[in-house]
N, C-alpha and C. Protein backbone atom coordinates (compact mmCIF):
# COMPACT_ATOMS: atom_id res chain seq x y z
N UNK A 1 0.86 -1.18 0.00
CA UNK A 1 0.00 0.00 0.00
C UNK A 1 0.90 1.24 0.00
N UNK A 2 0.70 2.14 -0.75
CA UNK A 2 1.37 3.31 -1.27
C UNK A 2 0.65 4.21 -0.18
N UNK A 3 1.94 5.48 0.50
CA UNK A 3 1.12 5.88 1.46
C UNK A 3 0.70 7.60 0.62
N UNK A 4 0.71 7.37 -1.34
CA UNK A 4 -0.03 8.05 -2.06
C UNK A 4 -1.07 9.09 -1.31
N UNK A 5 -1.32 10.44 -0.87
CA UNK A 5 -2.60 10.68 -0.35
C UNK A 5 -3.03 11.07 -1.68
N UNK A 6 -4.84 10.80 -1.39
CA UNK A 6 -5.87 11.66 -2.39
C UNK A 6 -6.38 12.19 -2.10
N UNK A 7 -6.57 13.49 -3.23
CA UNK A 7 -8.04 14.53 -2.62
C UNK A 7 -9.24 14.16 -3.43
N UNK A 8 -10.15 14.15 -2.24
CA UNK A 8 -11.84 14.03 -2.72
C UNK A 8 -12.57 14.95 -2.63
N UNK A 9 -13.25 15.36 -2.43
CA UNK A 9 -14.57 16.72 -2.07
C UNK A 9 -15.30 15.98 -2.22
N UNK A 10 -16.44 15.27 -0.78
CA UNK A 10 -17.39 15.16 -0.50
C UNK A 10 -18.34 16.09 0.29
N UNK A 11 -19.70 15.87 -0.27
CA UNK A 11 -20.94 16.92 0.78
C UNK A 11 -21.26 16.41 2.01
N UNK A 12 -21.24 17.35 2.79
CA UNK A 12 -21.38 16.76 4.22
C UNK A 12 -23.21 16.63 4.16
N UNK A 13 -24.12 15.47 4.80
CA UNK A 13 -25.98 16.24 4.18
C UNK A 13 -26.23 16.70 5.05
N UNK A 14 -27.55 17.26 5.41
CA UNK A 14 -28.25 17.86 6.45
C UNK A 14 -28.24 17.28 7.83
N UNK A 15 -27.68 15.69 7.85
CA UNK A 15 -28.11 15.16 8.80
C UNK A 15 -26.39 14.98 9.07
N UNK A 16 -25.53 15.75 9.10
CA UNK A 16 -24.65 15.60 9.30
C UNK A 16 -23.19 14.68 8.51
N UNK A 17 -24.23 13.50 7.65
CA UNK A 17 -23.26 12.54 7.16
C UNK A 17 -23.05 12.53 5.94
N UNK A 18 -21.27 12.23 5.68
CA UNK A 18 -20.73 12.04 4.54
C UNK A 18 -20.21 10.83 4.36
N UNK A 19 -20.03 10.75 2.73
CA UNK A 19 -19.46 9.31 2.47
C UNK A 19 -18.24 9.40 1.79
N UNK A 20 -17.85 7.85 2.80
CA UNK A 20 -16.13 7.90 2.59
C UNK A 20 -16.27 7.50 1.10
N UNK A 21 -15.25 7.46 0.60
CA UNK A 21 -14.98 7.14 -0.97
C UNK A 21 -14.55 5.68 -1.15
N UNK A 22 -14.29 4.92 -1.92
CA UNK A 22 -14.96 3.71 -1.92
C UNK A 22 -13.24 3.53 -1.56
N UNK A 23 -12.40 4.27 -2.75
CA UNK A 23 -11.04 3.92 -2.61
C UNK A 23 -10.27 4.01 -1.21
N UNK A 24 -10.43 4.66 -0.37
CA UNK A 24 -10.42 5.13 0.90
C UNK A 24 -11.01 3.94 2.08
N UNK A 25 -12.36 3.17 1.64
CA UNK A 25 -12.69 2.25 2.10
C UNK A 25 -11.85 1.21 2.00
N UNK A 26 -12.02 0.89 0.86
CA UNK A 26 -10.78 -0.34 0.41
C UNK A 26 -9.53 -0.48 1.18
N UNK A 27 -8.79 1.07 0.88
CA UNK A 27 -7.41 0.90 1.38
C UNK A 27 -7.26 0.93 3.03
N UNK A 28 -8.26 1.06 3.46
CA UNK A 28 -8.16 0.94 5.49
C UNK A 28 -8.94 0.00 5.32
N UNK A 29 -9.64 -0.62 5.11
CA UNK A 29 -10.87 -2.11 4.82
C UNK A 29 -11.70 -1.36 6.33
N UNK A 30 -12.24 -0.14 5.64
CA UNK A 30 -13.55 0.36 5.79
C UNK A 30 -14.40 -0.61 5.86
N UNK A 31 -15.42 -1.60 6.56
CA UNK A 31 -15.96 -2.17 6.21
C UNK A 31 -17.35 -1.83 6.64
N UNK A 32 -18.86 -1.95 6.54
CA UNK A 32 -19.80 -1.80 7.29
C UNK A 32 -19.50 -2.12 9.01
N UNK A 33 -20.03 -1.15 10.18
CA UNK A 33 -19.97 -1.66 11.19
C UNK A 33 -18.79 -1.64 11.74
N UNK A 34 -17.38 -0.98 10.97
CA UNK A 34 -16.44 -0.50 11.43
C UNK A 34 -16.19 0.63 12.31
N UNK A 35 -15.54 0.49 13.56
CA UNK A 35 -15.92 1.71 14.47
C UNK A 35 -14.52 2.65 14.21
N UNK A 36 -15.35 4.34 14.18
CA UNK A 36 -13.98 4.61 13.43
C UNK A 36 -13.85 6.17 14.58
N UNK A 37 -12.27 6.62 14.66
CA UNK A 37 -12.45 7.33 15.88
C UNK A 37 -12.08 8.91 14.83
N UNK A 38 -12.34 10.26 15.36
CA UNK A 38 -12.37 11.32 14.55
C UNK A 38 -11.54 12.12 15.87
N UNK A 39 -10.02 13.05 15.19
CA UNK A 39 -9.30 14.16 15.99
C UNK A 39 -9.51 14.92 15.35
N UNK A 40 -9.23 16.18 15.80
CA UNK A 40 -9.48 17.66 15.30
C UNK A 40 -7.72 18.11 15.60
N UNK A 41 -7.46 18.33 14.27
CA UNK A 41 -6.10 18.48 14.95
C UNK A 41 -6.20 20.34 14.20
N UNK A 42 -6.38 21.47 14.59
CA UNK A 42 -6.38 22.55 14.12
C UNK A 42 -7.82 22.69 13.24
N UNK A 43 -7.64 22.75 12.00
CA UNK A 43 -9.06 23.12 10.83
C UNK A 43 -8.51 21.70 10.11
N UNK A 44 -7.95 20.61 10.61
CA UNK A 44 -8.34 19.28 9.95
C UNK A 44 -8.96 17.92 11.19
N UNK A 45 -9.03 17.38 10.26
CA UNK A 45 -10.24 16.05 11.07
C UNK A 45 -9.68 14.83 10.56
N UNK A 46 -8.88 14.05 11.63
CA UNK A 46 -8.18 13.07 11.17
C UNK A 46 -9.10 11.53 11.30
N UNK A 47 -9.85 10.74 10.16
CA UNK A 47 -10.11 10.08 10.91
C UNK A 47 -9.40 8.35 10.69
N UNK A 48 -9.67 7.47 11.54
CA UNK A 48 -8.86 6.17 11.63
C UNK A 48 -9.50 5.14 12.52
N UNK A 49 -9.67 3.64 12.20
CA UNK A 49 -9.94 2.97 12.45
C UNK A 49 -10.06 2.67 14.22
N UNK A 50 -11.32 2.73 14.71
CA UNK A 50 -10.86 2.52 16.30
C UNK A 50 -10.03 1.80 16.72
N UNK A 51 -9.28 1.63 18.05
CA UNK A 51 -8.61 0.63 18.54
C UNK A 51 -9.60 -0.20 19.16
N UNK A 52 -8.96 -1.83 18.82
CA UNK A 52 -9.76 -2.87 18.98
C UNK A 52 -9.68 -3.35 20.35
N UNK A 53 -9.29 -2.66 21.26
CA UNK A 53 -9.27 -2.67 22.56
C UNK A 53 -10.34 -1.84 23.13
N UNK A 54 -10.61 -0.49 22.68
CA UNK A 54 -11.73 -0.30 23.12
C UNK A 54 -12.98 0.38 21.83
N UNK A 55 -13.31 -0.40 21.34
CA UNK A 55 -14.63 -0.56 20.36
C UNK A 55 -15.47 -0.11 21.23
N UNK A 56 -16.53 -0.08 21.00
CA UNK A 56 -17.74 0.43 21.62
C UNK A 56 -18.30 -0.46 22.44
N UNK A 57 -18.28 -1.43 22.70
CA UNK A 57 -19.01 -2.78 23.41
C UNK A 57 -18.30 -2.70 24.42
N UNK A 58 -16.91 -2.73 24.33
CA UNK A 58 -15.60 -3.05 25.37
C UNK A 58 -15.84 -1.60 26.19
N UNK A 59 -15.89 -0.26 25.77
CA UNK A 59 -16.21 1.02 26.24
C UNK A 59 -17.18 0.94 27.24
N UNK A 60 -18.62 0.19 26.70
CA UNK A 60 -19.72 0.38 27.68
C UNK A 60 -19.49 -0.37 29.21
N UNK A 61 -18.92 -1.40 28.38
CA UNK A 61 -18.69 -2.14 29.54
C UNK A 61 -17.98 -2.23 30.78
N UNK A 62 -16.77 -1.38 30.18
CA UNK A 62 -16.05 -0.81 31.39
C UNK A 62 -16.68 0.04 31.94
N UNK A 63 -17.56 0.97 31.42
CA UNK A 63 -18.06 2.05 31.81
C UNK A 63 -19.26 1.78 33.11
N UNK A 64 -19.67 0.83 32.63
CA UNK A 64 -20.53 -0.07 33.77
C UNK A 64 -20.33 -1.14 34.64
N UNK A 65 -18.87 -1.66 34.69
CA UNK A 65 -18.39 -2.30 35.33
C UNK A 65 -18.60 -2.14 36.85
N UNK A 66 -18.68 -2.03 37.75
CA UNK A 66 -19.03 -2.14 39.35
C UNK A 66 -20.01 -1.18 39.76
N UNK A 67 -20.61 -0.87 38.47
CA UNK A 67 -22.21 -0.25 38.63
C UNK A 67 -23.20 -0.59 39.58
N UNK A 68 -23.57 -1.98 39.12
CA UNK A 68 -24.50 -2.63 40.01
C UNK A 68 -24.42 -2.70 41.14
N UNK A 69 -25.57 -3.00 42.02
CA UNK A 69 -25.86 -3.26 43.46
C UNK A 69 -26.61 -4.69 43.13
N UNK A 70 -26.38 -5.51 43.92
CA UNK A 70 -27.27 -6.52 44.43
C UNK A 70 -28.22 -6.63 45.22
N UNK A 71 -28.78 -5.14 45.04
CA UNK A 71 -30.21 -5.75 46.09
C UNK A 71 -31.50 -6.65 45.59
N UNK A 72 -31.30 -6.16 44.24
CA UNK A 72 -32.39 -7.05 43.52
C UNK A 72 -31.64 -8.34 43.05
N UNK A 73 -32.62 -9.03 42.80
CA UNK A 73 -32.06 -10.44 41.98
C UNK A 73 -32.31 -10.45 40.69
N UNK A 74 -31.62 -11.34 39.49
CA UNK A 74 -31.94 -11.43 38.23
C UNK A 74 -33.71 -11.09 38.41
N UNK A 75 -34.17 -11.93 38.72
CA UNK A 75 -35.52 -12.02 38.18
C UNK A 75 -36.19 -10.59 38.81
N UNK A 76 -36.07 -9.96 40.10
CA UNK A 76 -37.10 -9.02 39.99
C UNK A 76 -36.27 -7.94 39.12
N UNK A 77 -35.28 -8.01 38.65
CA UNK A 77 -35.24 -6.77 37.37
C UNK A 77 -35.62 -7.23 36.32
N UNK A 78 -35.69 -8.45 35.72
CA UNK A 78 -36.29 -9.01 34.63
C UNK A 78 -37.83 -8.38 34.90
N UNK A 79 -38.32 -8.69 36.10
CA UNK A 79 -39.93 -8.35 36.20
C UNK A 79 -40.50 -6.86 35.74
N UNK A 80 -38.73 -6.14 36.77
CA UNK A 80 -39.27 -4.65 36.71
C UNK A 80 -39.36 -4.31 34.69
N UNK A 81 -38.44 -4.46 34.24
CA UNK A 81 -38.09 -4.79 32.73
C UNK A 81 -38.94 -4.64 32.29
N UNK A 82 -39.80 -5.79 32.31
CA UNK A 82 -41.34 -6.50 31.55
C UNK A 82 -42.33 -6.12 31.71
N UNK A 83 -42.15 -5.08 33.27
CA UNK A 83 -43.72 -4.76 33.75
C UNK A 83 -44.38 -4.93 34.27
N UNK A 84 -44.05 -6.55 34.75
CA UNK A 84 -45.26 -7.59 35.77
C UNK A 84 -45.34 -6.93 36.91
């Protein structure tokens, strides 16, 4: 992989989102469902593949790690959950 850069001009839409360019996909293997992290380094926006240490799943989870209390048991939060 050639570390070649290209320029693109994409529209950012109303709802905020733009699309990466296919070649750009390819060459980082952009794939659907890829979590990708964005710096602001001055008036540019660097962006790059998250680290697979903390993805978004791994994030929450630490984030909620010794959250809980045990006063309830599985089932009466399942209940509270459901409604019964």
């Amino acid at each position: 992989m050639s570390n070649i850069l290209t320029k693109q001009s994409m529209r950012i839409t109303s709802k905020g989102q733009v699309t990466i360019p296919l070649e750009v996909r390819q060459r980082l293997s952009l794939l659907p469902g890829t979590e990708v992290e964005f710096t602001v380094k001055g008036r540019s926006v660097i962006l790059k593949k998250a680290d697979k240490s903390m993805r978004r799943g791994r994030r929450l989870l630490a984030a909620m790690r010794g959250k809980a209390s045990s006063r309830l048991s599985t089932d009466e939060i399942l209940s509270l959950m459901r409604g019964d």
